[in-house]
C-alpha atoms as a PDB file:
ATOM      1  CA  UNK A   1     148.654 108.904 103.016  1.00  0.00           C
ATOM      2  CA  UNK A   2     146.439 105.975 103.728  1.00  0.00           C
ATOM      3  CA  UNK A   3     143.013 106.599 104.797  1.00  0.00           C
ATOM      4  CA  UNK A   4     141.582 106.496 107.879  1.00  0.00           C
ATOM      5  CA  UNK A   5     139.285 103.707 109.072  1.00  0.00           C
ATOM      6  CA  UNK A   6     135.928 105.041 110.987  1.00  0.00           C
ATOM      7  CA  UNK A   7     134.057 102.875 113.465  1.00  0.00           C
ATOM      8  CA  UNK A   8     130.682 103.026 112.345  1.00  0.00           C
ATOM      9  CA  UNK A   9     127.860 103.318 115.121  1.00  0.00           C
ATOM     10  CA  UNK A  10     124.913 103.935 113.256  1.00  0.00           C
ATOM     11  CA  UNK A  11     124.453 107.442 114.637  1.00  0.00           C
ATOM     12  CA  UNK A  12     126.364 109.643 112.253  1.00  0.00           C
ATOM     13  CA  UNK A  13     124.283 108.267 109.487  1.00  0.00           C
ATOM     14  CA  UNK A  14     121.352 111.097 108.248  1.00  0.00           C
ATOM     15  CA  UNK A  15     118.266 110.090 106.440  1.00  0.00           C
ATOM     16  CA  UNK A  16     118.123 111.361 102.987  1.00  0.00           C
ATOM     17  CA  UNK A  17     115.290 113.041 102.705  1.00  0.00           C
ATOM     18  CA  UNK A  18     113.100 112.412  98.991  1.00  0.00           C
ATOM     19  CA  UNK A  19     113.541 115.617  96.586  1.00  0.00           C
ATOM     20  CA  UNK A  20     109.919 117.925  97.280  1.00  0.00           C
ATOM     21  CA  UNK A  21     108.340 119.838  94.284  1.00  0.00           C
ATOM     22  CA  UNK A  22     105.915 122.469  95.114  1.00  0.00           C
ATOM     23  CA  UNK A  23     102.734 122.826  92.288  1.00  0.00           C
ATOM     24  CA  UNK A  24      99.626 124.407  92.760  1.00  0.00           C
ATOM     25  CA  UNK A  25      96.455 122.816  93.135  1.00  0.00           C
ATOM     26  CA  UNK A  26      94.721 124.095  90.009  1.00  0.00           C
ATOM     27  CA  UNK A  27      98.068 122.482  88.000  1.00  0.00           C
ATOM     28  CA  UNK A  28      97.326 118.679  89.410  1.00  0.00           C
ATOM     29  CA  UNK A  29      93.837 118.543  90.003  1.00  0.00           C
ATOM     30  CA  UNK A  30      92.812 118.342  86.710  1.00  0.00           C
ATOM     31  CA  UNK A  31      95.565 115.506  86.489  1.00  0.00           C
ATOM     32  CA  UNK A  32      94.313 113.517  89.017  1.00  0.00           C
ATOM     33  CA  UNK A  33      90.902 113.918  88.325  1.00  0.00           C
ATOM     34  CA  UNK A  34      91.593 112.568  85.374  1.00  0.00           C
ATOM     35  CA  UNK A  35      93.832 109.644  86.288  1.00  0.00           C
ATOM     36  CA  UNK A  36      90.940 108.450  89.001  1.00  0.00           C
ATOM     37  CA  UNK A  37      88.232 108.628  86.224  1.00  0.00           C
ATOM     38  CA  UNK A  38      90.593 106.320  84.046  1.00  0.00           C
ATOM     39  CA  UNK A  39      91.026 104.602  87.101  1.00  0.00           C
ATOM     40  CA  UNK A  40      94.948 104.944  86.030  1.00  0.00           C
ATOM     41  CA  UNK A  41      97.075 102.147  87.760  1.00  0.00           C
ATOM     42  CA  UNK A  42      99.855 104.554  88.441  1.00  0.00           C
ATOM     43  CA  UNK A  43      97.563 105.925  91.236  1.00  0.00           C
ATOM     44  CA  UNK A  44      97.881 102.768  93.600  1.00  0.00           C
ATOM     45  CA  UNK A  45     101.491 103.457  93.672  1.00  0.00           C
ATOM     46  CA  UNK A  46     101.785 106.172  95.446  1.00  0.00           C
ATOM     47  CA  UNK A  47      98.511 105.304  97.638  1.00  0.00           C
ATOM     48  CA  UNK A  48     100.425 105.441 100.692  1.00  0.00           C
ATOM     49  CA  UNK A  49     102.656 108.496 100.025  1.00  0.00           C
ATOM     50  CA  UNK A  50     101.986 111.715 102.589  1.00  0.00           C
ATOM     51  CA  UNK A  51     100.905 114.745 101.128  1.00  0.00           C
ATOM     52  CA  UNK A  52     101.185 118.334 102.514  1.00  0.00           C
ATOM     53  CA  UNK A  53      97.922 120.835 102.076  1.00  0.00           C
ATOM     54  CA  UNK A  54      97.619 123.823 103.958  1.00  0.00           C
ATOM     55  CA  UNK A  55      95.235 123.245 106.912  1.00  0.00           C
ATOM     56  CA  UNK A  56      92.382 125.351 105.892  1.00  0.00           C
ATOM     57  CA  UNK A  57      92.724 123.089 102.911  1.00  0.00           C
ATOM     58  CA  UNK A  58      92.568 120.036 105.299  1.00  0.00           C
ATOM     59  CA  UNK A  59      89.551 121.929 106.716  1.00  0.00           C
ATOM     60  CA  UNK A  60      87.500 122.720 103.707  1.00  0.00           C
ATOM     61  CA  UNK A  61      87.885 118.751 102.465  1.00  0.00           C
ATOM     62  CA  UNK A  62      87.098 117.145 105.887  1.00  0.00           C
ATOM     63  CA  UNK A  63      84.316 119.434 105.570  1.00  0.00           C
ATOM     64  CA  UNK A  64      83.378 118.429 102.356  1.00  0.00           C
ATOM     65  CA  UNK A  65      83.730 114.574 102.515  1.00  0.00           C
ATOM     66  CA  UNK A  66      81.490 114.494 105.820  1.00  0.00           C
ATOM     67  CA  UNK A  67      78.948 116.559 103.733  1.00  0.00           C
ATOM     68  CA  UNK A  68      78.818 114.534 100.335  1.00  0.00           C
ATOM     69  CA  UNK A  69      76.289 111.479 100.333  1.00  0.00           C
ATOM     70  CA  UNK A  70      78.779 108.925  99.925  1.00  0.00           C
ATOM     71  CA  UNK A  71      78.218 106.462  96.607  1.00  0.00           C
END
């Protein structure tokens, strides 16, 4: 049987979405702390990338950063 052609109209066509991991914060804090105090160059690449927190999380560090003296 010969196959079947399909007229493609960009519409069909899903966006794969990027494989998610969960980890808890007390697993990669200590990592990243670490990488920003070694100012690791790894960090820069995924400067851009979108995290997800919790929003009480989101909360507590907006808090935080408007109440540190800044450097």
């Amino acid at each position: 049987m010969r196959p079947r052609l399909r007229i493609f109209t960009g519409e069909d066509v899903g966006v794969a979405e990027e494989p998610q991991v969960s980890i808890r914060l007390d697993e990669i804090a200590p990592i990243l702390c670490d990488a920003v105090r070694w100012d690791c160059s790894w960090l820069t690449d995924f400067a851009d990338d979108e995290i997800r927190i919790s929003e009480d999380l989101y909360e507590i560090l907006t808090a935080y950063s408007h109440l540190r003296p800044s450097a």
